[in-house]
C-alpha atoms as a PDB file:
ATOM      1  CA  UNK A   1       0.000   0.000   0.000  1.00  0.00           C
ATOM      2  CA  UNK A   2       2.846   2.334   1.063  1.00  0.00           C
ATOM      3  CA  UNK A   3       4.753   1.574  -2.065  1.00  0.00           C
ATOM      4  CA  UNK A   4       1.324   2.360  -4.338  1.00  0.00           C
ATOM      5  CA  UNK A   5       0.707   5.854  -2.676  1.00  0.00           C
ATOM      6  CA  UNK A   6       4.544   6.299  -3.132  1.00  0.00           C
ATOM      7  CA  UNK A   7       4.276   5.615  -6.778  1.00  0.00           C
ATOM      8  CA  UNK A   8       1.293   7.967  -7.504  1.00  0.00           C
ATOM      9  CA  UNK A   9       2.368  10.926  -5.593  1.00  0.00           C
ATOM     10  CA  UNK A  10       5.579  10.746  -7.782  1.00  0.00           C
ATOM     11  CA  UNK A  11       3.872  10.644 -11.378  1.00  0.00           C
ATOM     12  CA  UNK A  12       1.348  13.465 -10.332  1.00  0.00           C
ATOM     13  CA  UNK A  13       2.091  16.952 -10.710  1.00  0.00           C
ATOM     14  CA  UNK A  14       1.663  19.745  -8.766  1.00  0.00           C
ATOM     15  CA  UNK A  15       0.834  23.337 -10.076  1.00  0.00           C
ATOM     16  CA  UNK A  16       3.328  24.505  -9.057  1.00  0.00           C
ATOM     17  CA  UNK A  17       5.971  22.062 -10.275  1.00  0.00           C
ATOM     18  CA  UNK A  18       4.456  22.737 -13.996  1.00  0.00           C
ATOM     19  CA  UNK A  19       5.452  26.169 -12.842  1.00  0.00           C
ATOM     20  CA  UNK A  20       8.682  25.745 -12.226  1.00  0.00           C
ATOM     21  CA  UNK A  21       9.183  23.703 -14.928  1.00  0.00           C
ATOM     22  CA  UNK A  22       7.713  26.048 -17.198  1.00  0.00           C
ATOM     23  CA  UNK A  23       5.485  23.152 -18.393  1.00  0.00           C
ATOM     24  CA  UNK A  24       2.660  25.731 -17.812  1.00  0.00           C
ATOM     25  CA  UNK A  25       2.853  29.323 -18.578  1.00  0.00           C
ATOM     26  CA  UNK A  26       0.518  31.287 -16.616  1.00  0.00           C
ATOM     27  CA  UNK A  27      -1.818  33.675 -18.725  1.00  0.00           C
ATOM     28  CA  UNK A  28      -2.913  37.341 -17.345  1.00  0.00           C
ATOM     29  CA  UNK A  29      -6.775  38.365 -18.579  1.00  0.00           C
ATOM     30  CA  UNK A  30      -7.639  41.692 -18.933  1.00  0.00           C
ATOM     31  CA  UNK A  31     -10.867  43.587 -17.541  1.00  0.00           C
ATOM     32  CA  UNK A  32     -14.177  41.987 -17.741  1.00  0.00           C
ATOM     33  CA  UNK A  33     -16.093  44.307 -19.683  1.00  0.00           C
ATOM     34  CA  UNK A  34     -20.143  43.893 -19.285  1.00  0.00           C
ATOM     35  CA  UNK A  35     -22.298  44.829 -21.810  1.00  0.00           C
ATOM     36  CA  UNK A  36     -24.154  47.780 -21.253  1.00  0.00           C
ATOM     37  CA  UNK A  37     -28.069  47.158 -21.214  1.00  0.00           C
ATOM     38  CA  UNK A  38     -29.736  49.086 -23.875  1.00  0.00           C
ATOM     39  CA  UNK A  39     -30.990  52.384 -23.306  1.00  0.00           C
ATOM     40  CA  UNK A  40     -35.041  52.734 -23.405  1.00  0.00           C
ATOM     41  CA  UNK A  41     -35.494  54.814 -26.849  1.00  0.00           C
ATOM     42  CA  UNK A  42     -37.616  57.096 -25.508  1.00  0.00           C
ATOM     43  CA  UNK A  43     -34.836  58.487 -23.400  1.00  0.00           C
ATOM     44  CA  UNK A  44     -33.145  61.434 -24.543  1.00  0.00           C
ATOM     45  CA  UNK A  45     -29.712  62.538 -23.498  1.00  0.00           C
ATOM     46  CA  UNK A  46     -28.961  66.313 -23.327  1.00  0.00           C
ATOM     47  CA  UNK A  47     -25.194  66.569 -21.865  1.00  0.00           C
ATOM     48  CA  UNK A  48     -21.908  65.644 -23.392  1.00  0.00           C
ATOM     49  CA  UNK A  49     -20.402  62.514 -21.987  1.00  0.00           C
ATOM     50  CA  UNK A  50     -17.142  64.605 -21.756  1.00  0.00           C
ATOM     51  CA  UNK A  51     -19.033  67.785 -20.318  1.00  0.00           C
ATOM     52  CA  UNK A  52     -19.453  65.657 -17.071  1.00  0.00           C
ATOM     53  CA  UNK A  53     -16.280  64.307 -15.465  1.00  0.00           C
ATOM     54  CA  UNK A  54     -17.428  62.402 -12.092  1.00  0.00           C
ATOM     55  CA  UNK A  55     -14.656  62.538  -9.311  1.00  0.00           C
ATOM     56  CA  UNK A  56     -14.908  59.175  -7.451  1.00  0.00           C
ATOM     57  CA  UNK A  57     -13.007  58.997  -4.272  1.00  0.00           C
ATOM     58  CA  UNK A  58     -11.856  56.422  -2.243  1.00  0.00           C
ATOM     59  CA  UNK A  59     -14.396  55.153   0.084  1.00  0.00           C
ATOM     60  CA  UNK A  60     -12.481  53.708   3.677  1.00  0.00           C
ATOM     61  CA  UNK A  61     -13.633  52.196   6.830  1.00  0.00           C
ATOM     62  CA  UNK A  62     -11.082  53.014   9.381  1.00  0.00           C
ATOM     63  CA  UNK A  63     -12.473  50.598  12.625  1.00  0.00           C
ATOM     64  CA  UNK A  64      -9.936  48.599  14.934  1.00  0.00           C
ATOM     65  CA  UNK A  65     -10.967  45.783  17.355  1.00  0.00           C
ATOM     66  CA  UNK A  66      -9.088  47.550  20.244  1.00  0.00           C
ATOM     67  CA  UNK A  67     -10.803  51.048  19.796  1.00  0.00           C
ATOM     68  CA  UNK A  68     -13.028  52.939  21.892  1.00  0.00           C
ATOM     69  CA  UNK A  69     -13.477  55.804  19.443  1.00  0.00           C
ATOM     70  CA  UNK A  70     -17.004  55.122  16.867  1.00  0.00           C
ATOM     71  CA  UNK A  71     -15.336  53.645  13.245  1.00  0.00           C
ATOM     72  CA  UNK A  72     -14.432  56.260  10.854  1.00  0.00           C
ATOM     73  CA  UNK A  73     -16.732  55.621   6.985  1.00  0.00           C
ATOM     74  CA  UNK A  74     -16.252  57.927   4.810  1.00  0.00           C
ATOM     75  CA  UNK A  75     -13.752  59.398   1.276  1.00  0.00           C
ATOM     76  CA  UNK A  76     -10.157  59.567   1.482  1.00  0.00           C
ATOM     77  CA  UNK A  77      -8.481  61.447  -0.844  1.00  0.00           C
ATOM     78  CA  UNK A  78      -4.618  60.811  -0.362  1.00  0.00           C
ATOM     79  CA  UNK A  79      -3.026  58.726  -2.105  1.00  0.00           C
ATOM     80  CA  UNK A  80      -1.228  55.948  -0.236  1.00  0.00           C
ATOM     81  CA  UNK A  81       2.100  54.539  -1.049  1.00  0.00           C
ATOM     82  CA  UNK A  82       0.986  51.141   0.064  1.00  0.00           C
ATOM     83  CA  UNK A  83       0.311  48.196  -2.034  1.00  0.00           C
ATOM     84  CA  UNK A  84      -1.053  44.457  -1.424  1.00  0.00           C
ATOM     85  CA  UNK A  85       2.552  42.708  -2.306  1.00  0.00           C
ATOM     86  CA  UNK A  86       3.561  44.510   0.887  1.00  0.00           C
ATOM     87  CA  UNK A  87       1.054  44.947   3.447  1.00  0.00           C
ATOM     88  CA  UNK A  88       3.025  45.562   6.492  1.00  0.00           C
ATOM     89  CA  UNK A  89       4.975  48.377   5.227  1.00  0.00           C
ATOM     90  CA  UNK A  90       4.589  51.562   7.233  1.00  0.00           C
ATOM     91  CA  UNK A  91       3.175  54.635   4.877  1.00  0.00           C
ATOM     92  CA  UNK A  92       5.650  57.346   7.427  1.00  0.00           C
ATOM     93  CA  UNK A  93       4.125  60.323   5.410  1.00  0.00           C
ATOM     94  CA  UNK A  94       0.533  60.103   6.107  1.00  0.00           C
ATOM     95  CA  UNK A  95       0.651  58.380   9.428  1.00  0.00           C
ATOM     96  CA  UNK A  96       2.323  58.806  12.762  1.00  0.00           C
ATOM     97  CA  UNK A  97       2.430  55.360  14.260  1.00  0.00           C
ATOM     98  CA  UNK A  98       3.748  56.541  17.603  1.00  0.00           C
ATOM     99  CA  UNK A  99       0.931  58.589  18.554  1.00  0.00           C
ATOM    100  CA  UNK A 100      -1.954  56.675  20.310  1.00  0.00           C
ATOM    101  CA  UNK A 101      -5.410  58.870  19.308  1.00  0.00           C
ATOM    102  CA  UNK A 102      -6.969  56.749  22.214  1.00  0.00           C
ATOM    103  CA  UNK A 103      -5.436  58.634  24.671  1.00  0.00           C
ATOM    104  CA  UNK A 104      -6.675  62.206  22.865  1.00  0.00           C
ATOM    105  CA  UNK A 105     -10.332  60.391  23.049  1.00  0.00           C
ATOM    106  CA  UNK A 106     -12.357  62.542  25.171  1.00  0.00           C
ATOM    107  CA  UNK A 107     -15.647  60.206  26.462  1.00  0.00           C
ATOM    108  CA  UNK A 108     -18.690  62.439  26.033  1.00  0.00           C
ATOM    109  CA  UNK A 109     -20.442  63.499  29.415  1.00  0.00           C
ATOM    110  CA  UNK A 110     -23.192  61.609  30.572  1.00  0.00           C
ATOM    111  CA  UNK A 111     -26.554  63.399  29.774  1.00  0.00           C
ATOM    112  CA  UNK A 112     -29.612  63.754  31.352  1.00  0.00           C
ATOM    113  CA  UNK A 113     -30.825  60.445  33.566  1.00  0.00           C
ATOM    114  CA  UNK A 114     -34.457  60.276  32.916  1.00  0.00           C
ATOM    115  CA  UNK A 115     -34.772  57.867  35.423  1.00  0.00           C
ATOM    116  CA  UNK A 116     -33.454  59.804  38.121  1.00  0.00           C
ATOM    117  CA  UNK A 117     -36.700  62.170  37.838  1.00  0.00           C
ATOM    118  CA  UNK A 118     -39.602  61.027  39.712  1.00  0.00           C
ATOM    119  CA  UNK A 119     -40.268  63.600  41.615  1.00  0.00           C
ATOM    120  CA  UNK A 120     -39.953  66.217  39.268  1.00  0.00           C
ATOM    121  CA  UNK A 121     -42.266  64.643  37.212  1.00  0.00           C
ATOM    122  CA  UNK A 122     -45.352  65.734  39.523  1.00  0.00           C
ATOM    123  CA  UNK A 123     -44.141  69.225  39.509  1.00  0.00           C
ATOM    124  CA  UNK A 124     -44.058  69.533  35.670  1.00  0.00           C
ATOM    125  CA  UNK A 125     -47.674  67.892  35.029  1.00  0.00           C
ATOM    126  CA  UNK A 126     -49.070  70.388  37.320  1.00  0.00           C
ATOM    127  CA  UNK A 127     -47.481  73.538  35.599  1.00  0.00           C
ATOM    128  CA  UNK A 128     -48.691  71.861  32.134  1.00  0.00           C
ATOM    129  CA  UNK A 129     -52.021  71.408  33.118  1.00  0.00           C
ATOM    130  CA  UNK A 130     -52.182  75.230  34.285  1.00  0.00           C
ATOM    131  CA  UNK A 131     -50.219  76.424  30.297  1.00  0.00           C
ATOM    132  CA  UNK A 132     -53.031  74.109  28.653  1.00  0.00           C
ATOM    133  CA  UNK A 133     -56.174  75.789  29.783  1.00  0.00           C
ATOM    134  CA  UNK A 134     -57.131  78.688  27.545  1.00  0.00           C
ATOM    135  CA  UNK A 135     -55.424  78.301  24.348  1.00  0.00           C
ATOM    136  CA  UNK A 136     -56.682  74.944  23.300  1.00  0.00           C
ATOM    137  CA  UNK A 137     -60.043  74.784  22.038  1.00  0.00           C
ATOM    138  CA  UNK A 138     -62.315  71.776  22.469  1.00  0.00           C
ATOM    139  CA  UNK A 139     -63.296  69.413  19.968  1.00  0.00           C
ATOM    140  CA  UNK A 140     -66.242  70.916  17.620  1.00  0.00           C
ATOM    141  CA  UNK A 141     -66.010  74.088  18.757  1.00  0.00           C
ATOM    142  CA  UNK A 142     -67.006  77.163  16.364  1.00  0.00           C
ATOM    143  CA  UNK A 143     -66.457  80.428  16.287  1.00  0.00           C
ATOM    144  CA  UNK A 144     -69.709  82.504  15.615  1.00  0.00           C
ATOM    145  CA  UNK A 145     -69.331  83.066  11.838  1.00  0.00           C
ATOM    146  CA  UNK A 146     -68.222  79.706  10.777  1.00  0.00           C
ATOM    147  CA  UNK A 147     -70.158  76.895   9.473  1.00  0.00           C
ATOM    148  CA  UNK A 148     -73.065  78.707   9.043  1.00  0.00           C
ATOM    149  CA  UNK A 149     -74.782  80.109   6.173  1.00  0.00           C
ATOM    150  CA  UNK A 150     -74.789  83.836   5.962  1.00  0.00           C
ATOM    151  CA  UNK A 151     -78.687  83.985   5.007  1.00  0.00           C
ATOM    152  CA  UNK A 152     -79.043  82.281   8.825  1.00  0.00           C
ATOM    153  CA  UNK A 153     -79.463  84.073  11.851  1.00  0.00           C
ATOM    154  CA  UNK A 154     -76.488  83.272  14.514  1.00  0.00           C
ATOM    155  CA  UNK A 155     -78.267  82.420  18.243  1.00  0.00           C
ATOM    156  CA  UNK A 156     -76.311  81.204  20.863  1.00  0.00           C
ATOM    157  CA  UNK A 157     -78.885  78.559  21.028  1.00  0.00           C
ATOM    158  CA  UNK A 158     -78.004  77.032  17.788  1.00  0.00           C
ATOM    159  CA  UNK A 159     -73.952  77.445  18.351  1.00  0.00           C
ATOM    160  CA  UNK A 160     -74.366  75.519  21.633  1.00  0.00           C
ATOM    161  CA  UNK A 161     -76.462  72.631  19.481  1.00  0.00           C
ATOM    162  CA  UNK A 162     -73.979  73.011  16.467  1.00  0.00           C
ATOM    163  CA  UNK A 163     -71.126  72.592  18.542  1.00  0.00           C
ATOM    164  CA  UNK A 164     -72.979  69.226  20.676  1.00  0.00           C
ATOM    165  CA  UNK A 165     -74.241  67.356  17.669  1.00  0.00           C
ATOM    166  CA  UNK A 166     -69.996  68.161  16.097  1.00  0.00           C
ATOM    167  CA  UNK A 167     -68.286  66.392  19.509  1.00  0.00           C
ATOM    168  CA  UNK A 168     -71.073  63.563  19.810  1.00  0.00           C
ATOM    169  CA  UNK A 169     -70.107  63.058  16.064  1.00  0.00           C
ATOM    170  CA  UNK A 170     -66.301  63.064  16.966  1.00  0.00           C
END
């Protein structure tokens, strides 16, 4: 058995040993252009495609596992000197890796407990209460000229039914 998985690890080759043995040359593919779909033909364009330049920048997350500050999402517009072949390299001119912004991290101040109001809840109900009465009128209420035809005569008698039949209605 040892001798058989000896013998076919031998006569099969690895990717990599094509590779080096230039028994495979690898290939490089360009951009995958898509087809664009076609435009409805009742559209009409009325700007030059080279009238309008669009500026895309560079959209980063900056969020670390160890951080108390909120993540950081938004553009970036410098240019880094880093690239993926060397990922731990240190970009010196747009970075100071000494300083720790942790320790510039204000925390906000607590606000307002809520919870921590009970009794000044009784106090402000009352002094609502007393601001309500006056400028709020109730339900169905009308003034003397509206809702009623100018050919009518206005008595209070008929307000005060108007204005009854209106909140039983409500």
């Amino acid at each position: 058995l040892d001798q058989f998985i000896n013998n076919t690890q031998s006569s099969v080759k690895t990717y990599l040993q094509l590779l080096k043995n230039q028994e495979i040359v690898p290939q490089k593919t360009g951009r995958i252009l898509r087809k664009n779909p076609q435009p409805a033909e009742d559209v009409e364009i009325i700007h030059d495609s080279e009238a309008l330049k669009k500026v895309f920048h560079q959209v980063k997350l900056l969020q670390f596992h160890t951080d108390y500050r909120p993540p950081y999402y938004g553009t970036w517009r410098k240019q880094p000197k880093l690239f993926p072949r060397n990922p731990w390299k240190k970009d010196e001119s747009l970075f100071d890796y000494e300083v720790d912004s942790d320790d510039e991290w204000e925390e906000e101040e607590p606000g307002e407990s809520l919870s921590c109001s009970d009794g000044e809840e009784e106090k402000g109900e009352e002094v609502d209460e007393d601001e309500d009465d006056g400028w709020m009128v109730p339900h169905g209420y009308l003034s003397e000229d509206e809702g009623c035809n100018e050919d009518d005569e206005i008595t209070p008698e008929k307000l005060k039914l108007q204005q009854l039949a209106k909140a039983k209605a409500w």
